[in-house]
N, C-alpha and C. Protein backbone atom coordinates (compact mmCIF):
# COMPACT_ATOMS: atom_id res chain seq x y z
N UNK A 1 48.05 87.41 1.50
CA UNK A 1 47.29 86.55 2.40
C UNK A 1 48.20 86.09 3.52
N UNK A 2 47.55 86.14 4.93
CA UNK A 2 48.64 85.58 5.91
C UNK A 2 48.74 84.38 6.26
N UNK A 3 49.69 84.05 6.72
CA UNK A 3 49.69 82.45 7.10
C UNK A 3 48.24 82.15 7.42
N UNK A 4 47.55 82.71 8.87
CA UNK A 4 46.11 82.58 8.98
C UNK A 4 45.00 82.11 8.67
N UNK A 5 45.28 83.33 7.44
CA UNK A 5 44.15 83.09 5.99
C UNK A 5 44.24 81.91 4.97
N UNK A 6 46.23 81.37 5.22
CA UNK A 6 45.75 80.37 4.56
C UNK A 6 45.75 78.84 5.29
N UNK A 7 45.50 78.73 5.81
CA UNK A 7 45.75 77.53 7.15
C UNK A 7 43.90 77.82 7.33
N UNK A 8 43.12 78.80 7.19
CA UNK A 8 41.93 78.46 7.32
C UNK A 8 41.28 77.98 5.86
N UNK A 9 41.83 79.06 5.09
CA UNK A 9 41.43 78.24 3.46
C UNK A 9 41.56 76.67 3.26
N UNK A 10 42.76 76.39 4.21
CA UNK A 10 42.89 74.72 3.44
C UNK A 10 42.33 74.01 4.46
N UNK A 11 42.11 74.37 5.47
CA UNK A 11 40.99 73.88 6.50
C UNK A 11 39.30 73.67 5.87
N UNK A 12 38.80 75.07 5.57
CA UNK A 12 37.78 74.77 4.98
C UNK A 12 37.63 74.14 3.62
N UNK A 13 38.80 73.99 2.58
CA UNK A 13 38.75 73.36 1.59
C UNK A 13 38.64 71.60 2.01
N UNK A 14 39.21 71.21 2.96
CA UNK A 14 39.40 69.73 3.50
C UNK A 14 38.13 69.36 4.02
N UNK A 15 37.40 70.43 4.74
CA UNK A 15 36.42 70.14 5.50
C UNK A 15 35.17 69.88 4.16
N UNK A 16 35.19 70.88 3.21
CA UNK A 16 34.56 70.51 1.85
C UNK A 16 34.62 69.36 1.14
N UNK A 17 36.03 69.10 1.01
CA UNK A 17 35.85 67.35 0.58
C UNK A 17 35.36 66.66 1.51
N UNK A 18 35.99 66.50 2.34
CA UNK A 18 35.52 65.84 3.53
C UNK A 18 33.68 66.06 3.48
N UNK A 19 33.14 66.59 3.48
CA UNK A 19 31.67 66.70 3.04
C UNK A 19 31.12 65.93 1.83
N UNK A 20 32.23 66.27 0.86
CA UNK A 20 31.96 65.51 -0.48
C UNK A 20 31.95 64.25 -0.42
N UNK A 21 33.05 63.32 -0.05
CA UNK A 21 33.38 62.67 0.31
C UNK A 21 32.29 61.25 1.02
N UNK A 22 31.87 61.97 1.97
CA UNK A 22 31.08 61.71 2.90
C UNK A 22 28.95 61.54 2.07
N UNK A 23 29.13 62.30 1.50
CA UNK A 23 27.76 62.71 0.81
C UNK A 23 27.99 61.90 -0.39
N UNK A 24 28.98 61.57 -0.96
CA UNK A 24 28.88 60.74 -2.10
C UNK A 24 28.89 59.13 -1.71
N UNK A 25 29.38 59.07 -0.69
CA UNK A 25 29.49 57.47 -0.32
C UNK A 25 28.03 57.18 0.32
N UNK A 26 27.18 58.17 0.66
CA UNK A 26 25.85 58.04 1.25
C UNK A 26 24.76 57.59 0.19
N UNK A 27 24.86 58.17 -1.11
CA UNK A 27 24.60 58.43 -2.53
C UNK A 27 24.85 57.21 -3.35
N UNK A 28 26.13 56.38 -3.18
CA UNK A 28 26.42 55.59 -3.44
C UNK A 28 25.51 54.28 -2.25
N UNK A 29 25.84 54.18 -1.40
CA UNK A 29 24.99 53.47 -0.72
C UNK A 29 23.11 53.21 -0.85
N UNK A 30 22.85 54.33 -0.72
CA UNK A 30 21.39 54.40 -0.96
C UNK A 30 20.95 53.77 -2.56
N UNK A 31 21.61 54.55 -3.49
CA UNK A 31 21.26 53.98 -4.90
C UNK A 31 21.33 52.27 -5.13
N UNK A 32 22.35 52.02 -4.18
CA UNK A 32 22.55 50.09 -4.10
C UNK A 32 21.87 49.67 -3.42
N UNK A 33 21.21 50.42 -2.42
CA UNK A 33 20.10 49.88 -1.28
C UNK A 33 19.24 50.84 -1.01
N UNK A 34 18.32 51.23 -2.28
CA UNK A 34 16.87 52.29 -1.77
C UNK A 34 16.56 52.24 -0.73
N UNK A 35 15.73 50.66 -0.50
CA UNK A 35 14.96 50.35 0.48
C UNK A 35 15.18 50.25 1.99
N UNK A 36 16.48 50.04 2.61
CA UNK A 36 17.47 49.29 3.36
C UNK A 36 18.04 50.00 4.44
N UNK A 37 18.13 51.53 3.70
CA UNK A 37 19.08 52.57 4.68
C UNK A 37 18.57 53.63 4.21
N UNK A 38 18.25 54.10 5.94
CA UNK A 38 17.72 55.32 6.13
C UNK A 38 18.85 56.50 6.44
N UNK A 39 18.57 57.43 5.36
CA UNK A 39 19.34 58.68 5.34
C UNK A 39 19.23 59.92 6.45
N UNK A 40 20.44 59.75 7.49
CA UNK A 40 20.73 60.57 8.70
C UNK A 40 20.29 61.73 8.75
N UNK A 41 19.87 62.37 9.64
CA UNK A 41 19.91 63.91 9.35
C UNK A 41 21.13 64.82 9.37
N UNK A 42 22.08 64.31 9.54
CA UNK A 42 23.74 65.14 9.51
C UNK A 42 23.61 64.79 7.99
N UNK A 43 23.30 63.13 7.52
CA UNK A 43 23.62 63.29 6.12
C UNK A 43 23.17 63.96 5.41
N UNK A 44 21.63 64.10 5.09
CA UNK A 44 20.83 65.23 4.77
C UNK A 44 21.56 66.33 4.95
N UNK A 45 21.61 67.03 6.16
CA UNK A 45 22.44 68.52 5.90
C UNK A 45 23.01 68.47 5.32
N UNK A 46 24.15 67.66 5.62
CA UNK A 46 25.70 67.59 4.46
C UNK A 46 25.20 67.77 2.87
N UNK A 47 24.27 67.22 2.52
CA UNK A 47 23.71 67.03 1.24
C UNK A 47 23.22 68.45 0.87
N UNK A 48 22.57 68.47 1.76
CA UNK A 48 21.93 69.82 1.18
C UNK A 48 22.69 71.08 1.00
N UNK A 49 23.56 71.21 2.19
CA UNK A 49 24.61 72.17 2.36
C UNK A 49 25.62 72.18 0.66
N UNK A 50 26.28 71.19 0.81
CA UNK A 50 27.24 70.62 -0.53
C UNK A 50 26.25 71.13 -1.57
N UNK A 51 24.96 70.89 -1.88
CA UNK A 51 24.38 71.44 -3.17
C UNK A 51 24.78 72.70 -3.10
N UNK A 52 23.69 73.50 -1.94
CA UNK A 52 23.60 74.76 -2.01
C UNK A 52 25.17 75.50 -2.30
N UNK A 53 25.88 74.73 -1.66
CA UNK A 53 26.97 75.64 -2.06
C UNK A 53 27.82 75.60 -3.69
N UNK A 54 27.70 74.29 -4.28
CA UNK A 54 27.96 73.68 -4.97
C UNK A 54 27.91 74.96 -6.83
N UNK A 55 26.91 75.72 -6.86
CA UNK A 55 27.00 76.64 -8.09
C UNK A 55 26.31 76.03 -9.61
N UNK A 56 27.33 76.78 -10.12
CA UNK A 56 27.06 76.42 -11.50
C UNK A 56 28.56 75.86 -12.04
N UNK A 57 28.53 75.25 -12.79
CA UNK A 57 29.84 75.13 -12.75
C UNK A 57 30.97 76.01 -13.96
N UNK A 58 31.81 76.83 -13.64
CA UNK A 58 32.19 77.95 -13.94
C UNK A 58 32.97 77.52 -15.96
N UNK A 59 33.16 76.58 -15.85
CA UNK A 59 33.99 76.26 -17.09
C UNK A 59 32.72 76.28 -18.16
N UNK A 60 31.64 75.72 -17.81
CA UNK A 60 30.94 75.39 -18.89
C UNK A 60 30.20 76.55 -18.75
N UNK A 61 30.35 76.90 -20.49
CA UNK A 61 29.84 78.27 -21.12
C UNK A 61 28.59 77.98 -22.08
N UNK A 62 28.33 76.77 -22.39
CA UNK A 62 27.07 76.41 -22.93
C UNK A 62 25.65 75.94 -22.59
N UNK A 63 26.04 75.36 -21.18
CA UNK A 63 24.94 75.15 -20.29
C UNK A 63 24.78 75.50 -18.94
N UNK A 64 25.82 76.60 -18.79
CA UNK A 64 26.19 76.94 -17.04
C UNK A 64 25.10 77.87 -16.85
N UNK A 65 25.88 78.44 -15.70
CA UNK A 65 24.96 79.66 -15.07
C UNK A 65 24.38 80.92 -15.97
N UNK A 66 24.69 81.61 -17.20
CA UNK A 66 24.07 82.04 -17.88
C UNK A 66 23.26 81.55 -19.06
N UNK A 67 23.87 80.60 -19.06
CA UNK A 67 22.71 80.13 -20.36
C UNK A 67 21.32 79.56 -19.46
N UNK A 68 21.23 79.11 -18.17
CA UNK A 68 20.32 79.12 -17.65
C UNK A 68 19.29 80.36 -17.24
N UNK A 69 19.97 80.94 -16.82
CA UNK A 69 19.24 82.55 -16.18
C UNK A 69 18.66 83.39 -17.72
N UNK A 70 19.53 83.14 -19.04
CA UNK A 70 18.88 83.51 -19.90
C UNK A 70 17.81 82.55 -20.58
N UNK A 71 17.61 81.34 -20.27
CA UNK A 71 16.39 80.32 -20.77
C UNK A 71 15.10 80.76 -19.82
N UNK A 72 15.60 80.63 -18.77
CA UNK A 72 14.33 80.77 -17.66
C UNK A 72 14.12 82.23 -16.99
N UNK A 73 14.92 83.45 -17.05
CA UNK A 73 14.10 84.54 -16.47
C UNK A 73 14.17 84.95 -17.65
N UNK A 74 14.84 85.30 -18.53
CA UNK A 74 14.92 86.42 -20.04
C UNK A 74 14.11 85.50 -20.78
N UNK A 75 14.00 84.31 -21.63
CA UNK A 75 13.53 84.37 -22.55
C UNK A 75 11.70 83.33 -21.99
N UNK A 76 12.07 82.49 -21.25
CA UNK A 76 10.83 81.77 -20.63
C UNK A 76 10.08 82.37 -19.31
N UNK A 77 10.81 83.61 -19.06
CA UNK A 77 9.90 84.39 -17.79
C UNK A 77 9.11 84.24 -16.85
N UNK A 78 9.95 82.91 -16.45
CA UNK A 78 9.11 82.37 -15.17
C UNK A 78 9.80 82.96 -13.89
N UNK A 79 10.95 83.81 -13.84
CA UNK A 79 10.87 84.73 -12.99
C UNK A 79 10.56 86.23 -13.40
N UNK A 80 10.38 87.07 -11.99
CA UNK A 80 9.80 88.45 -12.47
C UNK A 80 10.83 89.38 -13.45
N UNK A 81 10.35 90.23 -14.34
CA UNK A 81 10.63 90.59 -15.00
C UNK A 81 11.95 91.54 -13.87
N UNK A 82 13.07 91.71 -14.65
CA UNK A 82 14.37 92.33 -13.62
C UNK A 82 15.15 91.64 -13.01
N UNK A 83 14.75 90.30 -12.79
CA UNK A 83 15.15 89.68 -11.86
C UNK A 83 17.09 89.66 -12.61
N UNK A 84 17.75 89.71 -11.19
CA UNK A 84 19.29 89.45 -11.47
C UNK A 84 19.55 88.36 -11.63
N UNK A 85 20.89 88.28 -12.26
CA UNK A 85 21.44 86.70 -11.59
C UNK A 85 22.06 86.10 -10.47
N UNK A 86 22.03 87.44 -9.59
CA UNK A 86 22.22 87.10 -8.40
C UNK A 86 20.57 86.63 -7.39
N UNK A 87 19.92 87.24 -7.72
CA UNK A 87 18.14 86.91 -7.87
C UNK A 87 18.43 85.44 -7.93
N UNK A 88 18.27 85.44 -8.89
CA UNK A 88 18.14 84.35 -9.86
C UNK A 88 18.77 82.50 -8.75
N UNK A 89 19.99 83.09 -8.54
CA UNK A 89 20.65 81.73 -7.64
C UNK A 89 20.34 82.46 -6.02
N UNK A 90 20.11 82.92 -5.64
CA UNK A 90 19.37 83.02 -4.57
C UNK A 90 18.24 82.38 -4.23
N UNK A 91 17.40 82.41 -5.46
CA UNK A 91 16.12 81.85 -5.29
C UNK A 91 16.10 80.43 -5.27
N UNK A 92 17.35 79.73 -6.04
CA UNK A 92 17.58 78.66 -6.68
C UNK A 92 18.22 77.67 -4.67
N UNK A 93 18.95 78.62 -4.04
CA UNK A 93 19.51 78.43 -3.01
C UNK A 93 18.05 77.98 -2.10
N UNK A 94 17.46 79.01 -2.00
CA UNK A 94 16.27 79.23 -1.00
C UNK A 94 15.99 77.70 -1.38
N UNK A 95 15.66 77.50 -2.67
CA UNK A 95 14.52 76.75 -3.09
C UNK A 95 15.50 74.90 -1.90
N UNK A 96 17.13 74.73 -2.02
CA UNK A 96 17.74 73.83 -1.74
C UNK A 96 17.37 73.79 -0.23
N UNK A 97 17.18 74.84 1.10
CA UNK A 97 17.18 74.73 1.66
C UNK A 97 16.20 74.87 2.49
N UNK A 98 15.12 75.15 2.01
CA UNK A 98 13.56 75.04 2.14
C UNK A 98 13.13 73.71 2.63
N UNK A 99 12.52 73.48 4.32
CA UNK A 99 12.31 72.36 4.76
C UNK A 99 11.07 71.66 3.97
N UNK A 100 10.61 72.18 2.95
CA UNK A 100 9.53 71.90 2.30
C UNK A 100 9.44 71.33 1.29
N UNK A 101 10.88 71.69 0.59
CA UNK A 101 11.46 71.26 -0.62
C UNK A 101 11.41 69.37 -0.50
N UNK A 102 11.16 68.60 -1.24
CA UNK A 102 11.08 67.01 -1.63
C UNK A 102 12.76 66.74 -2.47
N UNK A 103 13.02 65.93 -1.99
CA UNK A 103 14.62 65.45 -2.72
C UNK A 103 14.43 64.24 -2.84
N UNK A 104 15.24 63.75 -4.14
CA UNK A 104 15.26 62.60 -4.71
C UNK A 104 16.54 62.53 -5.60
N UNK A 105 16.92 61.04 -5.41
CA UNK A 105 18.24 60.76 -6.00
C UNK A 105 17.49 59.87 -7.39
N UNK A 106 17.95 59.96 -8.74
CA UNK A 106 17.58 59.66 -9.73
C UNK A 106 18.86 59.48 -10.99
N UNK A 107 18.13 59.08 -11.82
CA UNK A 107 18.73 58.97 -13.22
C UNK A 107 18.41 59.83 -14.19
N UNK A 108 18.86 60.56 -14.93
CA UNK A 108 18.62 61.53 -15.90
C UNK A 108 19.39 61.44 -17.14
N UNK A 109 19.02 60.59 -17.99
CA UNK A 109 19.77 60.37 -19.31
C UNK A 109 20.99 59.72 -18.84
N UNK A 110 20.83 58.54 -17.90
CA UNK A 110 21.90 57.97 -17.70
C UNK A 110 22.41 58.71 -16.37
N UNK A 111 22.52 59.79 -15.83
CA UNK A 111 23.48 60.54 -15.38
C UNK A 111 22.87 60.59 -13.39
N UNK A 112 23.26 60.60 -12.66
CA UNK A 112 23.18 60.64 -11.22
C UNK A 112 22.82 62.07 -11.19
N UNK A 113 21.80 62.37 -10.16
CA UNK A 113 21.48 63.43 -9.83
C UNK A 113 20.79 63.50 -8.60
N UNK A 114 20.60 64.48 -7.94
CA UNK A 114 19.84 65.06 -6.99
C UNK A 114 19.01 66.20 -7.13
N UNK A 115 17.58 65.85 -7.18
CA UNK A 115 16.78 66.70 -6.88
C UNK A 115 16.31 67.38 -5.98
N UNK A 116 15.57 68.88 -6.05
CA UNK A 116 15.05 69.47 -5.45
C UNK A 116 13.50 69.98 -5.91
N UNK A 117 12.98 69.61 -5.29
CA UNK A 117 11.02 70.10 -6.17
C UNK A 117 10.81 70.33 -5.25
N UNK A 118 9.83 71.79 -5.14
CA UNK A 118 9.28 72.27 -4.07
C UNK A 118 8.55 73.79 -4.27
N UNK A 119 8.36 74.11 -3.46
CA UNK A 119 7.21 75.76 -4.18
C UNK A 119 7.88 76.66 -4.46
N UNK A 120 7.46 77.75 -5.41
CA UNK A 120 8.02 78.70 -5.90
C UNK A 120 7.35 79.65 -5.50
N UNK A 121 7.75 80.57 -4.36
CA UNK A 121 7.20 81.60 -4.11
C UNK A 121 6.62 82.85 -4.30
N UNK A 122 5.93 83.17 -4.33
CA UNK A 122 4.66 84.66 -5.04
C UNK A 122 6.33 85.72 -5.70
N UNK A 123 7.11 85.87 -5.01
CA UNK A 123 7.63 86.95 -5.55
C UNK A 123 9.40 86.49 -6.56
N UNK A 124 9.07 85.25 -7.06
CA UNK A 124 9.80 84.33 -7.41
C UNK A 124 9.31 84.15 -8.90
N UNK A 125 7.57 84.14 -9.02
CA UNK A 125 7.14 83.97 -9.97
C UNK A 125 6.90 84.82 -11.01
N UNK A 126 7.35 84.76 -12.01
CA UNK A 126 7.36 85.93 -13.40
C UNK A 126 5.90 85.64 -13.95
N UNK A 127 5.89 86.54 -15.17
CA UNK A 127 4.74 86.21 -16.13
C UNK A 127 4.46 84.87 -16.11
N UNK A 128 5.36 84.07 -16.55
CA UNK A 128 5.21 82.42 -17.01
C UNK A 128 5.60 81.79 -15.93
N UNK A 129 5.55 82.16 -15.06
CA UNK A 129 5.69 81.99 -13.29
C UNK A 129 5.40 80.48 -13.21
N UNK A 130 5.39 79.41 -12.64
CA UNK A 130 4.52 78.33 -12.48
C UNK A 130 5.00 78.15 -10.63
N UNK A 131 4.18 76.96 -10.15
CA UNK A 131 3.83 76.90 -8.82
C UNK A 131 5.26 76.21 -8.09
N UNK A 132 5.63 75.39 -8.78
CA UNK A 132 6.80 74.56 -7.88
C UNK A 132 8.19 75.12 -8.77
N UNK A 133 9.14 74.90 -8.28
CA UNK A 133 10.60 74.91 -8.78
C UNK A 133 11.16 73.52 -8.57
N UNK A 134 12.53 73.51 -9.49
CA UNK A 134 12.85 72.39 -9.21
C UNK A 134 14.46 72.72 -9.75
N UNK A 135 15.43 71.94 -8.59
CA UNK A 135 16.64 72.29 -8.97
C UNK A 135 17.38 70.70 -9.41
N UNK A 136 18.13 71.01 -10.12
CA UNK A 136 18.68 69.79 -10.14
C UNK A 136 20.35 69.87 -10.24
N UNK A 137 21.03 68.89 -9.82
CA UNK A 137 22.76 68.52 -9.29
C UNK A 137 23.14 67.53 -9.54
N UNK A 138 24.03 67.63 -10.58
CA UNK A 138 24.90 66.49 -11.17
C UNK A 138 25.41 66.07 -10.52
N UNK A 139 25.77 64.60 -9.60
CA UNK A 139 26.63 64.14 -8.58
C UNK A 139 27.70 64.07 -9.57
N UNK A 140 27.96 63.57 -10.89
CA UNK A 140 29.45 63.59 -11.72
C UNK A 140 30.52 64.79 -11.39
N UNK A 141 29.37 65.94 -12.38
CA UNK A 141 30.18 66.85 -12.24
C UNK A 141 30.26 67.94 -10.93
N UNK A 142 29.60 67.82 -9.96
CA UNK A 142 29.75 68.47 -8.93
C UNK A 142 29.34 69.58 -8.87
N UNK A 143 27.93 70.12 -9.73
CA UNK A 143 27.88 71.12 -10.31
C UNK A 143 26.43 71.16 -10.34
N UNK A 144 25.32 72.47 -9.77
CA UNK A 144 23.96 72.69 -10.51
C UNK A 144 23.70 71.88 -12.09
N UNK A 145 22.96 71.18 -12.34
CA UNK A 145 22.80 70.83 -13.62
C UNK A 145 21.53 71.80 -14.22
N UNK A 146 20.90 72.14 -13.60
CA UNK A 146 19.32 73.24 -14.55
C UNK A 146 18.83 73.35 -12.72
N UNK A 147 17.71 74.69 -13.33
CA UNK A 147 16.85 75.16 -12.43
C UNK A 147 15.85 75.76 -12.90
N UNK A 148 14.82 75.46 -12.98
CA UNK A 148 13.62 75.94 -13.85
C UNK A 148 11.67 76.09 -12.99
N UNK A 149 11.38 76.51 -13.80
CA UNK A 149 9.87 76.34 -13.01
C UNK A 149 8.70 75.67 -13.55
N UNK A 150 8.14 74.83 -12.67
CA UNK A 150 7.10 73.81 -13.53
C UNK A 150 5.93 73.93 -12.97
N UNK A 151 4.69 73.42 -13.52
CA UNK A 151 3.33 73.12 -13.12
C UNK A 151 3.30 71.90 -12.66
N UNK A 152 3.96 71.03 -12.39
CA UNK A 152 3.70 69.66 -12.36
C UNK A 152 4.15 69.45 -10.82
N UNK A 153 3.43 68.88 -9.88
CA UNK A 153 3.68 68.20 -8.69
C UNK A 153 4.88 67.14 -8.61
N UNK A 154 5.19 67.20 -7.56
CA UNK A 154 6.66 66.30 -7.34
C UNK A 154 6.42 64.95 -8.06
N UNK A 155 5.00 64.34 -7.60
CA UNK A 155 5.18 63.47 -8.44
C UNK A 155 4.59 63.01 -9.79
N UNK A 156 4.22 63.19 -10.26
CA UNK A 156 3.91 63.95 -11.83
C UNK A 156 4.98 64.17 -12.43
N UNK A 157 6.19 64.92 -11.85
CA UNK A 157 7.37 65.46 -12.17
C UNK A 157 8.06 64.19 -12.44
N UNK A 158 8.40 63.10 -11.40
CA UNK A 158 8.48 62.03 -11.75
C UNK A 158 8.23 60.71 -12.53
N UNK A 159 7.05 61.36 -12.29
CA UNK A 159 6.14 59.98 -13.05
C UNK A 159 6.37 60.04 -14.46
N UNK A 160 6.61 60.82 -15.18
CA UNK A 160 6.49 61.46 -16.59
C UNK A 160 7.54 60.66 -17.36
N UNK A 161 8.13 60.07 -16.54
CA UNK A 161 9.18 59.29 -17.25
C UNK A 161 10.85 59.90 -17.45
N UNK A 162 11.22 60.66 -16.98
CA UNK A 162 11.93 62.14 -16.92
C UNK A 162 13.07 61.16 -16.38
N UNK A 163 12.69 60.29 -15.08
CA UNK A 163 14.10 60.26 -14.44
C UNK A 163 13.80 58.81 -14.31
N UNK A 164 14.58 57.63 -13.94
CA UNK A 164 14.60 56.28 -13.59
C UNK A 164 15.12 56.60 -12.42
N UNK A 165 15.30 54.93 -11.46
CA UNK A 165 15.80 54.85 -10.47
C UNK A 165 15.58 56.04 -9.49
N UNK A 166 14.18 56.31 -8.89
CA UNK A 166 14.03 57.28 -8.34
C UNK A 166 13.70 56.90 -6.77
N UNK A 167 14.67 57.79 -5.61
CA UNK A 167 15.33 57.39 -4.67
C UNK A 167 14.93 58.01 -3.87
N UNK A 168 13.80 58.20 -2.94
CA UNK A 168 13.58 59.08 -1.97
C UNK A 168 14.58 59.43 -0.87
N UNK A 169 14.65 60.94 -0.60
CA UNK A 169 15.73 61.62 0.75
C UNK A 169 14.49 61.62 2.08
């Protein structure tokens, strides 16, 4: 690697915290003041961007990126039958950056998160296909927490009792 390559690596690694950084103190703010402060549209990007890029998180082998892709396209087939796992977080991506998509900051067994609910597109949907998707992001661990497909409207999805402290973006 040349000097170059790495003087831009630690550039874009800084510029990543620096995103993090920035998106968590927004996160932190809002959750102390729902009502109070309205969330920027740079912040929004930043947010959304940081998910989308954000993954699965690579250490965990019990609930990461394959044990998901095998719950929801292999054994619950709510995507099409074939689908990859590169499929698979593509769709999961689309679904983060979709101006259509609804986000919400919440509680989940205690735990900070960010949601994504929003439609699941005709060629997205498997046998057990359902209408909306919904992604969800651990602000702890910095990491996709699940991605799955539901029948239930954004708020329905909510209402169900699923999440507390629920924080509109």
């Amino acid at each position: 690697m040349s000097r170059g390559d790495e003087r831009a690596d630690a550039s874009s690694a800084r510029e990543r915290e620096d995103r993090r950084f920035r998106v968590e103190a927004m996160i932190a703010r809002k959750m102390a003041h729902p009502n109070e402060r309205v969330v920027s549209e740079r912040e929004l990007e930043d947010l959304i961007e940081m998910v989308r890029d954000a993954g699965w998180d690579p250490r965990d082998y019990t609930s990461g990126e394959r044990y998901h892709f095998h719950q929801h396209v292999e054994l619950e087939r709510e995507w099409p039958q074939g689908t990859s796992l590169q499929e698979y977080n593509e769709s999961i991506r689309r679904l983060i950056e979709d101006p259509q998509t609804d986000v919400a900051l919440s509680r989940h067994q205690g735990y900070l998160r960010v949601t994504f609910h929003g439609p699941t597109l005709a060629s997205e949907r498997g046998q057990a296909g359902q209408p909306y998707m919904v992604v969800e992001y651990s602000v702890e661990r910095g990491y996709w927490a699940t991605a799955f497909q539901t029948e239930e409207e954004v708020d329905t999805f909510f209402e169900r009792g699923r999440r507390s402290e629920v924080v509109w973006l």
